[in-house]
C-alpha atoms as a PDB file:
ATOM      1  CA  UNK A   1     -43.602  -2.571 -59.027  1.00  0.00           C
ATOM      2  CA  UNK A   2     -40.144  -2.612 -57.703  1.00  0.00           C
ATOM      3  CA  UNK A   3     -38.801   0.263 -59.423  1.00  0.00           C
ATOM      4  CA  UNK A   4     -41.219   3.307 -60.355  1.00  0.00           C
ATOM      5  CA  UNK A   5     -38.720   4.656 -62.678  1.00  0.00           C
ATOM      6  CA  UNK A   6     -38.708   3.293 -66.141  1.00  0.00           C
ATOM      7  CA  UNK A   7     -36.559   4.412 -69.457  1.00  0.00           C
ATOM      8  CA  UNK A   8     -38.729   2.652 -71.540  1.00  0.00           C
ATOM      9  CA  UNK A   9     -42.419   1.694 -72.012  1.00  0.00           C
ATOM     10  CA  UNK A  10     -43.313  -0.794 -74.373  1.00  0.00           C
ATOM     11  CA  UNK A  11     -47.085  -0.772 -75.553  1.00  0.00           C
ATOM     12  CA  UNK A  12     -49.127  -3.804 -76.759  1.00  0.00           C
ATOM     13  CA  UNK A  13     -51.056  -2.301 -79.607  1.00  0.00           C
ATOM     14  CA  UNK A  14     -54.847  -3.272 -80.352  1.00  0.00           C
ATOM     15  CA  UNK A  15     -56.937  -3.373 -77.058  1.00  0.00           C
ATOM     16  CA  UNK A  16     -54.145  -1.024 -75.617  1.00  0.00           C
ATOM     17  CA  UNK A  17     -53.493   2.025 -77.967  1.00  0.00           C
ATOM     18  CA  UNK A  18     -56.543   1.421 -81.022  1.00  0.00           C
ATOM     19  CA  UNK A  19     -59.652   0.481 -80.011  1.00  0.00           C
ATOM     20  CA  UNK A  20     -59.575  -2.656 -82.309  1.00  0.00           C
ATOM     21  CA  UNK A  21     -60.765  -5.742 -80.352  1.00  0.00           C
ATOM     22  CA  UNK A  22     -64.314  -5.698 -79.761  1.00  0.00           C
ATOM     23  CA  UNK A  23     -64.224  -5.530 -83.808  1.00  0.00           C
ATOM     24  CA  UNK A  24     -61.507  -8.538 -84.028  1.00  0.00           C
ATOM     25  CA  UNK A  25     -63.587 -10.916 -81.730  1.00  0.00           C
ATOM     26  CA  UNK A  26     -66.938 -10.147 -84.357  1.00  0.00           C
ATOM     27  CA  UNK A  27     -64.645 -11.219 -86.991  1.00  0.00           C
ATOM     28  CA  UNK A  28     -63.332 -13.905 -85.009  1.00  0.00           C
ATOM     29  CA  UNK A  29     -66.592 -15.625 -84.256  1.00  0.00           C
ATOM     30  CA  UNK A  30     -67.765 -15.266 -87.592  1.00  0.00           C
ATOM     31  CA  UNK A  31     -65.378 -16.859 -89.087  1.00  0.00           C
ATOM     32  CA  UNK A  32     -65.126 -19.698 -86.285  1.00  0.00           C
ATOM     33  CA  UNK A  33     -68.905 -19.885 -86.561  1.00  0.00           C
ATOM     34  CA  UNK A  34     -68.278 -20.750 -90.810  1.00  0.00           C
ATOM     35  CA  UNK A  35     -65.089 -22.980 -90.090  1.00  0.00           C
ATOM     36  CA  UNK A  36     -65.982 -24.666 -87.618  1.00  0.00           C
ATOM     37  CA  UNK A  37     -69.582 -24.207 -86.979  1.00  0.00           C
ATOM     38  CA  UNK A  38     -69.248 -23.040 -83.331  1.00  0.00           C
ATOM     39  CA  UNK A  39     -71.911 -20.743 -81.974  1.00  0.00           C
ATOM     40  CA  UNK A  40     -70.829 -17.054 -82.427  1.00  0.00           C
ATOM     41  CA  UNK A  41     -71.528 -15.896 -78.930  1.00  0.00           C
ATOM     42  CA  UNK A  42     -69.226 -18.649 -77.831  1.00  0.00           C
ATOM     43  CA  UNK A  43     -66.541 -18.195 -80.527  1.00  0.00           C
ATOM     44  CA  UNK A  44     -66.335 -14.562 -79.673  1.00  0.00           C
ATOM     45  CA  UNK A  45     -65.694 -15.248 -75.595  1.00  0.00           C
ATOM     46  CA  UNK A  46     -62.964 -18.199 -77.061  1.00  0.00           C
ATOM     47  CA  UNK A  47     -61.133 -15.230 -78.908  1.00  0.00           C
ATOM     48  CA  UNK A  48     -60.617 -12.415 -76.274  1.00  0.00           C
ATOM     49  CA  UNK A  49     -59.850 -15.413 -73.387  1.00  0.00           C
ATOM     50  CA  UNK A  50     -57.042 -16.415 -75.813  1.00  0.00           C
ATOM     51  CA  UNK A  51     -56.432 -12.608 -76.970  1.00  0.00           C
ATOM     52  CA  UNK A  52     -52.641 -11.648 -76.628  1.00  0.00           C
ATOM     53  CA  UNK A  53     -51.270 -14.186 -79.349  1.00  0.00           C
ATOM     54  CA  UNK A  54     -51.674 -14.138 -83.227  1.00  0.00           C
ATOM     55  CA  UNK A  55     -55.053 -15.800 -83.864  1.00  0.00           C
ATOM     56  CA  UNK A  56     -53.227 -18.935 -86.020  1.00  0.00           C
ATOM     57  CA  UNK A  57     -51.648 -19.504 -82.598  1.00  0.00           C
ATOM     58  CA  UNK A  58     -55.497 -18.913 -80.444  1.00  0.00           C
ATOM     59  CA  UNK A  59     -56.939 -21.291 -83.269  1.00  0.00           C
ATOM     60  CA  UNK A  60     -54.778 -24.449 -82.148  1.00  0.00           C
ATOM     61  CA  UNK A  61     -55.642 -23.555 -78.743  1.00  0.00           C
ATOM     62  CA  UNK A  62     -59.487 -23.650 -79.256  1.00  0.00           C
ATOM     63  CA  UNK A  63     -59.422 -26.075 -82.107  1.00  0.00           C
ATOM     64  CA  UNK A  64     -55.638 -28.335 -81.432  1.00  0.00           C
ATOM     65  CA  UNK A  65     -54.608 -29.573 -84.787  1.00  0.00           C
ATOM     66  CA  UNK A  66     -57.795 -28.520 -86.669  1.00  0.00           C
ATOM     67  CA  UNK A  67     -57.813 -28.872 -90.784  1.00  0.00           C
ATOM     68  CA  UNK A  68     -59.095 -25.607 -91.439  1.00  0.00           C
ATOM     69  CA  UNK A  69     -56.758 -24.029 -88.852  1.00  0.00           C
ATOM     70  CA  UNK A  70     -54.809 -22.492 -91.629  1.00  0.00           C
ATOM     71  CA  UNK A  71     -57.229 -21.348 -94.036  1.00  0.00           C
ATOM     72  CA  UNK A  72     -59.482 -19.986 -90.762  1.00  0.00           C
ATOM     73  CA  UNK A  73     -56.575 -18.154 -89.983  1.00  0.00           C
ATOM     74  CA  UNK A  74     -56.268 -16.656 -93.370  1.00  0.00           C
ATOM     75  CA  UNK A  75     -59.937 -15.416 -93.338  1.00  0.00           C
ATOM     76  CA  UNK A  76     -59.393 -13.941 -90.253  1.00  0.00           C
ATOM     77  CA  UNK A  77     -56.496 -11.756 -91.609  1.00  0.00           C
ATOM     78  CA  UNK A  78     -57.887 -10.974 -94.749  1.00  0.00           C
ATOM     79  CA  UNK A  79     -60.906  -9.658 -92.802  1.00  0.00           C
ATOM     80  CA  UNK A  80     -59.774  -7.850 -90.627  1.00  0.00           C
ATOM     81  CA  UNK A  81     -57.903  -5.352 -92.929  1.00  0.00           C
ATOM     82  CA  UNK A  82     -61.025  -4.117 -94.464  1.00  0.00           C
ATOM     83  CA  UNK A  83     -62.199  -1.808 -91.997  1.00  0.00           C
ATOM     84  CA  UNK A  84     -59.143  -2.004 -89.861  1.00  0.00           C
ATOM     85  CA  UNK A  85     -57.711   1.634 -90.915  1.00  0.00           C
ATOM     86  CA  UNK A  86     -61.602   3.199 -89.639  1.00  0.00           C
ATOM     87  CA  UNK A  87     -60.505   2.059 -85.635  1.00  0.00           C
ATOM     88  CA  UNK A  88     -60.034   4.905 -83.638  1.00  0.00           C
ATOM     89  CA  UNK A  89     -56.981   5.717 -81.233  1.00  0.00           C
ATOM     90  CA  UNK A  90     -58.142   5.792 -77.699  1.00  0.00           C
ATOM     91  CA  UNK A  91     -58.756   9.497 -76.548  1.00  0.00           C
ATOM     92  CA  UNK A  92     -55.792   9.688 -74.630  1.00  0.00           C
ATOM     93  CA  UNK A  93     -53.205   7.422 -76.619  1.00  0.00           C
ATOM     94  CA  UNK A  94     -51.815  10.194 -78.986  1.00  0.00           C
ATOM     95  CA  UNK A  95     -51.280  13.019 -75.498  1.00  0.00           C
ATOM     96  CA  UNK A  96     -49.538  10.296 -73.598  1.00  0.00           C
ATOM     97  CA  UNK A  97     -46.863   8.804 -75.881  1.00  0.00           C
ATOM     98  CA  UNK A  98     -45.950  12.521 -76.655  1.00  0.00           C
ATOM     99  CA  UNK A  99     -45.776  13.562 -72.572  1.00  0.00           C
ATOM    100  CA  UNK A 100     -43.781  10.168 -72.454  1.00  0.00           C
ATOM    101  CA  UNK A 101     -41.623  10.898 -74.991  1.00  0.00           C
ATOM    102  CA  UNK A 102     -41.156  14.315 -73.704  1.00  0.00           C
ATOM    103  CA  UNK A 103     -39.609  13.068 -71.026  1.00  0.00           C
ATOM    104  CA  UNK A 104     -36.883  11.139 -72.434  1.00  0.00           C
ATOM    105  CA  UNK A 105     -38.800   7.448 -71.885  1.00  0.00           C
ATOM    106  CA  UNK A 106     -38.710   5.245 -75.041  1.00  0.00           C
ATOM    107  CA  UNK A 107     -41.732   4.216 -76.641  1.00  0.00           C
ATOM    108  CA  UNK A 108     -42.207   1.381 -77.969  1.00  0.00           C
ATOM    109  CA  UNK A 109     -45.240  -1.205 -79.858  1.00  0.00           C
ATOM    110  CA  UNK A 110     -44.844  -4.896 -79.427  1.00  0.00           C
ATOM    111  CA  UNK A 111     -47.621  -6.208 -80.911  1.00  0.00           C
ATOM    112  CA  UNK A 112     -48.785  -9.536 -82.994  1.00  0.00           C
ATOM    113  CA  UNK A 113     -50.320  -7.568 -85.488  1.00  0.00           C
ATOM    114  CA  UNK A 114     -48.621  -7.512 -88.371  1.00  0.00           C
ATOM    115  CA  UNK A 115     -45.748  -5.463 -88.602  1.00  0.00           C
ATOM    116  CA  UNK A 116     -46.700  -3.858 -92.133  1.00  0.00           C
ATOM    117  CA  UNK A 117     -50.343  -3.435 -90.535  1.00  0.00           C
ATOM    118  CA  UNK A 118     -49.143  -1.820 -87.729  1.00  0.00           C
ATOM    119  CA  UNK A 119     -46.298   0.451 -89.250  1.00  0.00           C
ATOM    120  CA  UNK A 120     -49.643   1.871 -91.533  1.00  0.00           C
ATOM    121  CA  UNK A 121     -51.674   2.431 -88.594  1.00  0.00           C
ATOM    122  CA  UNK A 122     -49.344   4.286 -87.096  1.00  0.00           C
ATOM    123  CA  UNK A 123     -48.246   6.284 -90.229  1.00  0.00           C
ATOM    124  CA  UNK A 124     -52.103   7.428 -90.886  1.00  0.00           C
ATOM    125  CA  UNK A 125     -52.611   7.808 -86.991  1.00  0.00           C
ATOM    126  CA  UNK A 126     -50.141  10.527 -86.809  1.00  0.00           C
ATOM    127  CA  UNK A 127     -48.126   8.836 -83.905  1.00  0.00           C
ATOM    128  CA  UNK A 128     -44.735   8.816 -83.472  1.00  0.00           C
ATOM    129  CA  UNK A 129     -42.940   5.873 -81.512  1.00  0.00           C
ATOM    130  CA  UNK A 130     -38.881   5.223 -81.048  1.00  0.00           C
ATOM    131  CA  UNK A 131     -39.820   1.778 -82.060  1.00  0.00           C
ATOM    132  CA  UNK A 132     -42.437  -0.041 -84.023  1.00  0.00           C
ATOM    133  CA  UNK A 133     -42.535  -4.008 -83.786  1.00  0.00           C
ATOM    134  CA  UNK A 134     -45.269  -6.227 -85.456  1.00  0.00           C
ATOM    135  CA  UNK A 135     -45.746 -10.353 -85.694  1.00  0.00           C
ATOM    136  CA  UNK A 136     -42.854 -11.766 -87.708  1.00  0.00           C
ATOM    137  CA  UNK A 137     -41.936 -15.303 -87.636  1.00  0.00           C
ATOM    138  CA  UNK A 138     -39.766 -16.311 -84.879  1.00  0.00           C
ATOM    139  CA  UNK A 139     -40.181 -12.760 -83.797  1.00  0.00           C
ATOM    140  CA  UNK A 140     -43.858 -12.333 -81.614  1.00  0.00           C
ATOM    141  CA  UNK A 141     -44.664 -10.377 -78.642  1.00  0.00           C
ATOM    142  CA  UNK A 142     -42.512 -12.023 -76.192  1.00  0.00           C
ATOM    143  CA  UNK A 143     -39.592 -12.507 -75.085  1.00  0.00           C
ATOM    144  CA  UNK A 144     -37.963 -12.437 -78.769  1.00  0.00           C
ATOM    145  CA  UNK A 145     -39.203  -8.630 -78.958  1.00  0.00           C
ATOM    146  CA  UNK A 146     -38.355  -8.093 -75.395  1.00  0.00           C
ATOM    147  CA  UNK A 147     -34.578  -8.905 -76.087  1.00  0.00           C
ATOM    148  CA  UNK A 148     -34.518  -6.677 -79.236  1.00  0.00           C
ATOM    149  CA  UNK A 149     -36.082  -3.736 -77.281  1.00  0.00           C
ATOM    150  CA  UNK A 150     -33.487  -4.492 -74.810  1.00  0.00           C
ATOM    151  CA  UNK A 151     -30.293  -4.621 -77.308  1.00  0.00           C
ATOM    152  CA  UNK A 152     -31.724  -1.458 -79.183  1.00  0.00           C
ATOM    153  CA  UNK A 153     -31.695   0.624 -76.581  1.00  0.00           C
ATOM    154  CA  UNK A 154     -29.238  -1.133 -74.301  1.00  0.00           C
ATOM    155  CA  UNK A 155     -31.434  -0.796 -71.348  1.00  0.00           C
ATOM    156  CA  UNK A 156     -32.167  -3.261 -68.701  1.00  0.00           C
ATOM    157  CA  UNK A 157     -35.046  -5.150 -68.393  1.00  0.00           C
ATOM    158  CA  UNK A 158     -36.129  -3.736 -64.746  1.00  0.00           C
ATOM    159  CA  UNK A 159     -36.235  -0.403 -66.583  1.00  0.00           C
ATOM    160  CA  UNK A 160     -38.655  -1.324 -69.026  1.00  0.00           C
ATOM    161  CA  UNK A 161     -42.218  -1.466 -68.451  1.00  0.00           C
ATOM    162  CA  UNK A 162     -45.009  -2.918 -70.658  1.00  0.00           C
ATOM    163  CA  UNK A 163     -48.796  -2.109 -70.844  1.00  0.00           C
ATOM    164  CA  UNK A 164     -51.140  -4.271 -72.235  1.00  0.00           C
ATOM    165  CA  UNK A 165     -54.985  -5.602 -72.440  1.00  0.00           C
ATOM    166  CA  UNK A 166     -54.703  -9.059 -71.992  1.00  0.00           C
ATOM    167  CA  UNK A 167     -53.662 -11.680 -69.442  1.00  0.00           C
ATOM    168  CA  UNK A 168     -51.292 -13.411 -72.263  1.00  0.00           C
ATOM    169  CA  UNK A 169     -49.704  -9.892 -72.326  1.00  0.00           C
ATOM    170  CA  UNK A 170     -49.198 -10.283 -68.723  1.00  0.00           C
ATOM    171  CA  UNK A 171     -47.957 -13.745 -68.823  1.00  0.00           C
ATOM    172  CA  UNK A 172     -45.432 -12.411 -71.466  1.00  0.00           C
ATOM    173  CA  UNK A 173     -43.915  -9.790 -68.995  1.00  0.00           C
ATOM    174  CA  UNK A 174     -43.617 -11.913 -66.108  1.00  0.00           C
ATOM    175  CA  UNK A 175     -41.865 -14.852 -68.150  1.00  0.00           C
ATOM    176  CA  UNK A 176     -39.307 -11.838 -69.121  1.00  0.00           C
ATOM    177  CA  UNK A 177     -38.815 -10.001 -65.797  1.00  0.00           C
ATOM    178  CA  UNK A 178     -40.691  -7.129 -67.577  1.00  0.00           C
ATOM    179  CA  UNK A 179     -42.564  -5.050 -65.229  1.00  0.00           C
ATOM    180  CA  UNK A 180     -46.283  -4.758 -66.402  1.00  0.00           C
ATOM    181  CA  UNK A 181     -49.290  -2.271 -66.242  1.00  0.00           C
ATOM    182  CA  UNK A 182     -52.982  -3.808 -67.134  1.00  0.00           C
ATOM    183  CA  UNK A 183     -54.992  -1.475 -69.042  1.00  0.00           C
ATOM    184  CA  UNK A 184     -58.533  -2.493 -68.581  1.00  0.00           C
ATOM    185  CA  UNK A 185     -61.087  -3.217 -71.238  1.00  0.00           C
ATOM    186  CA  UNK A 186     -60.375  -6.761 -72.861  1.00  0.00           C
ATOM    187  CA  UNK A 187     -60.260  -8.183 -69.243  1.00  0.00           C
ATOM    188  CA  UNK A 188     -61.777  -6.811 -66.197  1.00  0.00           C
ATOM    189  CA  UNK A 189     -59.716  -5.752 -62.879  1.00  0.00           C
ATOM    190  CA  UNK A 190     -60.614  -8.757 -61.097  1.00  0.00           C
ATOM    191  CA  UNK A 191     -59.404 -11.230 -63.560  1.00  0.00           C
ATOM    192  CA  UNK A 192     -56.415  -9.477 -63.456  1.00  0.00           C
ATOM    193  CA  UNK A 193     -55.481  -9.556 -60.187  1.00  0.00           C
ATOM    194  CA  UNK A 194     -56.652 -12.936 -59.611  1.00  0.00           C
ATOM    195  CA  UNK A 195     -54.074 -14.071 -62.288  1.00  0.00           C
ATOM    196  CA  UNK A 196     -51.545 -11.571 -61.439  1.00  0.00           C
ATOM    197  CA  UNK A 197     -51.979 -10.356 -58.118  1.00  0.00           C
ATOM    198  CA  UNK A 198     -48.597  -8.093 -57.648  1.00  0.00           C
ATOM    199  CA  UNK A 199     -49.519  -6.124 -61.338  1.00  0.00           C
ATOM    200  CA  UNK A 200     -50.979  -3.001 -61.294  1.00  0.00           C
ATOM    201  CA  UNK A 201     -54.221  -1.733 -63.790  1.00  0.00           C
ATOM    202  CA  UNK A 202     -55.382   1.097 -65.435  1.00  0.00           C
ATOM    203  CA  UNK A 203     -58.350   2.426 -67.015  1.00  0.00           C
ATOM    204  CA  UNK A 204     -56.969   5.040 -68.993  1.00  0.00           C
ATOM    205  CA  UNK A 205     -53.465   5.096 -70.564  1.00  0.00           C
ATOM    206  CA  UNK A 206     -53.287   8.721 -68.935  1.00  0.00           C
ATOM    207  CA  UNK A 207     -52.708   6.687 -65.870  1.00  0.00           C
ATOM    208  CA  UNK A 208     -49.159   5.733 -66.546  1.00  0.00           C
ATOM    209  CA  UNK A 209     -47.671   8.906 -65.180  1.00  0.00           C
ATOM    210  CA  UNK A 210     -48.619   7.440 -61.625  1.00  0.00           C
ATOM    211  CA  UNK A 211     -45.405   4.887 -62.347  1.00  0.00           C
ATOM    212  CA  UNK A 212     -43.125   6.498 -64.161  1.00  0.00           C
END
């Protein structure tokens, strides 16, 4: 990264902070496997290779134009929320936000979760963040959230720096001139830096203090 010293870091949420997406892609197949009648083992590799988007938006990319898009997308949602509040925080999510925001840096969630799902989460998680953004129309994980986290907190975008799971999340940062961190789980290292050679990775979120 060109400059090590960031004001604010921006955090993708499931896959990065809550260990959510191993559940997701079950859910995911299952209900592609119903829809659409595509094998589950297969449905579930379609949905973390197209993780990083809201799944109405992964469904047109797997299926273009599909029928049951919509209502497949519904299921999905409705899902989801049932045991969605039992996920657990990674180990070391809760200590790092609060050494982070112990030392001035903005946090921040930019996620396409939901925005009421993710403000609950966060609520019953016992987490505090400077800033809290979920999936609204015209408003995903992106450059529309990017340019809000930049206006709130009138900071430039070669002082932010966002971490998240998923090469989309990559794609996201480099479209915006956002510096980005991988944290490893939904994708391996290697796909990573065959996509994205000049990004660093992480294992652990503890990691961050290495760029900050």
């Amino acid at each position: 990264m060109k400059n090590p010293s960031k004001k604010t870091v921006i955090f993708d949420f499931d896959g990065t902070l809550v260990d959510s997406m191993n559940d997701f892609a079950d859910i995911a197949a299952e209900v592609m496997f119903e829809y659409f009648g595509l094998d589950r083992n297969a449905g579930k590799q379609c949905y973390l290779e197209t993780s990083g988007a809201p799944f109405h938006e992964q469904l047109e990319v797997i299926f273009p134009q599909h029928a049951k898009n919509k209502d497949a997308a519904t299921a999905f949602e409705e899902r989801k929320k049932v045991t969605y509040f039992d996920r657990p925080l990674f180990t070391d999510t809760k200590e790092t936000i609060e050494n982070l925001r112990a030392q001035g840096i903005k946090t921040v969630i930019s996620s396409n979760n939901f925005q009421d799902l993710v403000d609950q989460f966060v609520q019953k998680a016992g987490v505090t963040f400077d800033l809290v953004l979920g999936y609204k129309p015209n408003f995903a994980k992106g450059e529309a959230q990017f340019q809000h986290i930049s206006q709130f907190f009138q900071v430039a975008r070669g002082d932010m720096l966002f971490v998240g799971d998923s090469l989309h999340d990559a794609e996201h940062a480099k479209r915006s001139g956002v510096d980005f961190v991988g944290k490893l789980g939904t994708f391996k290292r290697e796909q990573f830096k065959n996509a994205f050679p000049d990004y660093q990775t992480i294992e652990n979120l503890s990691e961050l203090k290495k760029f900050l």
